[in-house]
Protein backbone atom coordinates (compact mmCIF):
# COMPACT_ATOMS: atom_id res chain seq x y z
CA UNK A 1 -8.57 -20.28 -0.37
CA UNK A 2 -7.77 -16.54 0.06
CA UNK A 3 -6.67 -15.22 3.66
CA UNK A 4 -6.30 -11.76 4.48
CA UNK A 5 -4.01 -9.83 7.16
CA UNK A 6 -4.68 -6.36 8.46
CA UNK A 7 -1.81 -3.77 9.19
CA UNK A 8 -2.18 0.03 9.81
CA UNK A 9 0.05 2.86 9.58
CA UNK A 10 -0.03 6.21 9.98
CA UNK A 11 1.57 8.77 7.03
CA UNK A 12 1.74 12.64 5.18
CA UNK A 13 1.65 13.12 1.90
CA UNK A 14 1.15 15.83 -0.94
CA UNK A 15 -0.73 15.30 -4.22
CA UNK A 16 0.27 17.34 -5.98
CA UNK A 17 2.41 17.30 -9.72
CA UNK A 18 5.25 19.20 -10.22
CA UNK A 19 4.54 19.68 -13.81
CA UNK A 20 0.92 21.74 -13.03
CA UNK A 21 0.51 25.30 -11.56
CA UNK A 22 -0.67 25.38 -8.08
CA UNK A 23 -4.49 26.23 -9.38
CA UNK A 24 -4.72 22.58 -11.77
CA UNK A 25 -3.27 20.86 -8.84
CA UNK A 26 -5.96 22.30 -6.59
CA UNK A 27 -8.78 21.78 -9.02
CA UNK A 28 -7.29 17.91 -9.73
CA UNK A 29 -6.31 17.01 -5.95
CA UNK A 30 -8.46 19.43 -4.29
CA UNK A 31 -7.03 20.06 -0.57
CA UNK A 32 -4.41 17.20 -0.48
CA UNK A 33 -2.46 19.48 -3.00
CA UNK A 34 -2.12 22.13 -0.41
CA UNK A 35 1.78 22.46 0.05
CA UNK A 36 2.20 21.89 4.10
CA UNK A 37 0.93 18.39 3.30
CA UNK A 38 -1.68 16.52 5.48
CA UNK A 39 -1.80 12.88 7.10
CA UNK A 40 -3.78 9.89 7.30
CA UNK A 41 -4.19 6.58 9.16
CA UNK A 42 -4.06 3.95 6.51
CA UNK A 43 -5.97 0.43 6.95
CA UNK A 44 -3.96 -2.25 4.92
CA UNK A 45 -5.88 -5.44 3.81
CA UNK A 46 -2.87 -7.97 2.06
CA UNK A 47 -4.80 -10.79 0.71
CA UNK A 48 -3.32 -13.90 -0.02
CA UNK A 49 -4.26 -16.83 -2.14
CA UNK A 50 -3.30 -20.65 -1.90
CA UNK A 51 -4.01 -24.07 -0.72
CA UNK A 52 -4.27 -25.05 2.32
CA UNK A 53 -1.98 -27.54 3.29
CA UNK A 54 -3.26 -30.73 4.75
CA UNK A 55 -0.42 -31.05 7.88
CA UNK A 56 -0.70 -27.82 10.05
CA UNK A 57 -4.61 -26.65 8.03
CA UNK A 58 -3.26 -22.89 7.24
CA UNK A 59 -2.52 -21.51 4.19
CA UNK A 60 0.87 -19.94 5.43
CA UNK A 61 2.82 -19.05 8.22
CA UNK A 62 0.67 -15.86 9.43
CA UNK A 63 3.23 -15.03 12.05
CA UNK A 64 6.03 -14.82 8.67
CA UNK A 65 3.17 -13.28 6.96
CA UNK A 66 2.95 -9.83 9.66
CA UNK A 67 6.85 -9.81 9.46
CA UNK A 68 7.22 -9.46 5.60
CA UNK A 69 4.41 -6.45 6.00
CA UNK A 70 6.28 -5.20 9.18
CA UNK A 71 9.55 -5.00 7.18
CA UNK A 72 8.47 -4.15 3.88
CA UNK A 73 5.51 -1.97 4.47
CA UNK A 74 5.09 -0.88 8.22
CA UNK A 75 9.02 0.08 8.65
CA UNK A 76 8.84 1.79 5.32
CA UNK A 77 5.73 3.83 5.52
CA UNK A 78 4.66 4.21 9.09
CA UNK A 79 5.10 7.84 10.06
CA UNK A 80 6.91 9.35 7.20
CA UNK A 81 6.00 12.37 4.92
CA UNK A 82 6.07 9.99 1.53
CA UNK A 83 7.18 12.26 -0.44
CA UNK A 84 10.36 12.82 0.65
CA UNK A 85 11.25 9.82 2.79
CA UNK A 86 9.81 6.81 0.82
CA UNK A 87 10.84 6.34 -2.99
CA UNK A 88 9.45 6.32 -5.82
CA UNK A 89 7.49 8.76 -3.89
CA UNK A 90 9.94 11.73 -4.97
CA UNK A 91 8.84 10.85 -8.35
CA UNK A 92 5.29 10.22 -8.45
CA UNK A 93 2.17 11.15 -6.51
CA UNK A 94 1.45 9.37 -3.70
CA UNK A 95 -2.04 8.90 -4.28
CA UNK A 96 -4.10 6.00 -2.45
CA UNK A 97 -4.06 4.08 -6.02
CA UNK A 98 -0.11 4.49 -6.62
CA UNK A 99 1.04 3.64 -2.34
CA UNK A 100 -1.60 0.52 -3.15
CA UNK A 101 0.58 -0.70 -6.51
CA UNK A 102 3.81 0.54 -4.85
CA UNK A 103 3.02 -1.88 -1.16
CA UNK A 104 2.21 -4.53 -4.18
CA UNK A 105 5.83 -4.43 -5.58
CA UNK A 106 7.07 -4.41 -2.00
CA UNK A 107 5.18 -7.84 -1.75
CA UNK A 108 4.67 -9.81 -4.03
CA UNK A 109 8.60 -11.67 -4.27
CA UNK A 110 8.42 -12.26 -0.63
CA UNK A 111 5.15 -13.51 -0.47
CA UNK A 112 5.99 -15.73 -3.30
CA UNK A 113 8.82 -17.18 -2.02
CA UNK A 114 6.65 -18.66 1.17
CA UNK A 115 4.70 -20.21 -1.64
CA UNK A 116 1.67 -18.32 -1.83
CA UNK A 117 0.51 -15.85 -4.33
CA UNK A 118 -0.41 -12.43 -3.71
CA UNK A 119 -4.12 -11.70 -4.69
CA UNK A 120 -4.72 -8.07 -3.29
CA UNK A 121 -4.19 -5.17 -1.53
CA UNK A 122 -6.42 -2.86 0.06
CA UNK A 123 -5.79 0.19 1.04
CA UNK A 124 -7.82 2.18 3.01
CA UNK A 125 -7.19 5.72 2.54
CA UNK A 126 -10.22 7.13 5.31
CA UNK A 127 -13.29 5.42 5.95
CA UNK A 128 -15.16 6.01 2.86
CA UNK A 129 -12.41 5.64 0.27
CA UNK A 130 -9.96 2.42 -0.26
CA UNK A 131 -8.44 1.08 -3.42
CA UNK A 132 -7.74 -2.94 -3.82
CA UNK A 133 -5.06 -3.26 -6.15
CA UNK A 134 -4.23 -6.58 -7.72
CA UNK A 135 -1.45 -6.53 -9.95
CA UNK A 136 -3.46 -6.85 -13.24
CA UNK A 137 -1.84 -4.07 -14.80
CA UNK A 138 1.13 -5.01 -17.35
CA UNK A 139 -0.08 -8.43 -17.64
């Protein structure tokens, strides 16, 4: 069975690499490399995968579930400029594809430990581009 809670924040960020001249960064990122930074309102999908158990007919505790993303996601992310205020973000660009894979690591060990498995996340950047990230990578 796979279950899936919604969370939204709002942040800033830069694209832009430290290593390129301010023309590659504007021909790779386009305007999100523009220095002054710019802001979105993120939709976060956090699909989870398990059983359902055959007392209480859920697959988890939702309410634990929205306090995990509260306190490792929404108090982390939620109106900050990422790359300065949220790690590893003052190493690497925060683009919709590396926030997806960094709100992964954030989850996955707590969501484990309620005894359900992690399966996704989506993140939706603006309405016609999200990323679903599923931990694949390394494995």
């Amino acid at each position: 069975m796979l279950i899936t809670r919604k969370a939204e924040f709002s942040a800033s960020h830069v694209c832009s690499d430290p290593s390129l001249s301010p023309e590659e960064n504007e021909r790779l990122y386009g305007r999100e490399s523009r220095p002054h930074g710019h802001g979105h309102n993120y939709v976060l999908e956090v699909t989870l995968r398990g059983d359902v158990d055959p007392v209480h007919g859920m697959v988890l505790d939702l309410k634990a579930l929205k306090g995990i993303i509260r306190d490792r996601v929404l108090n982390v992310y939620d109106h900050r400029f990422l790359n300065v205020e949220v790690p590893p973000f003052d190493r690497i660009v925060p683009t919709a594809e590396n926030i997806a894979r960094d709100i992964w690591r954030r989850l996955d060990a707590p969501v484990a430990a309620m005894g359900s498995t992690l399966h996704s996340v989506r993140l939706h950047e603006s309405d016609d581009l999200f990323v679903d990230y599923s931990g694949e990578e390394g494995r």
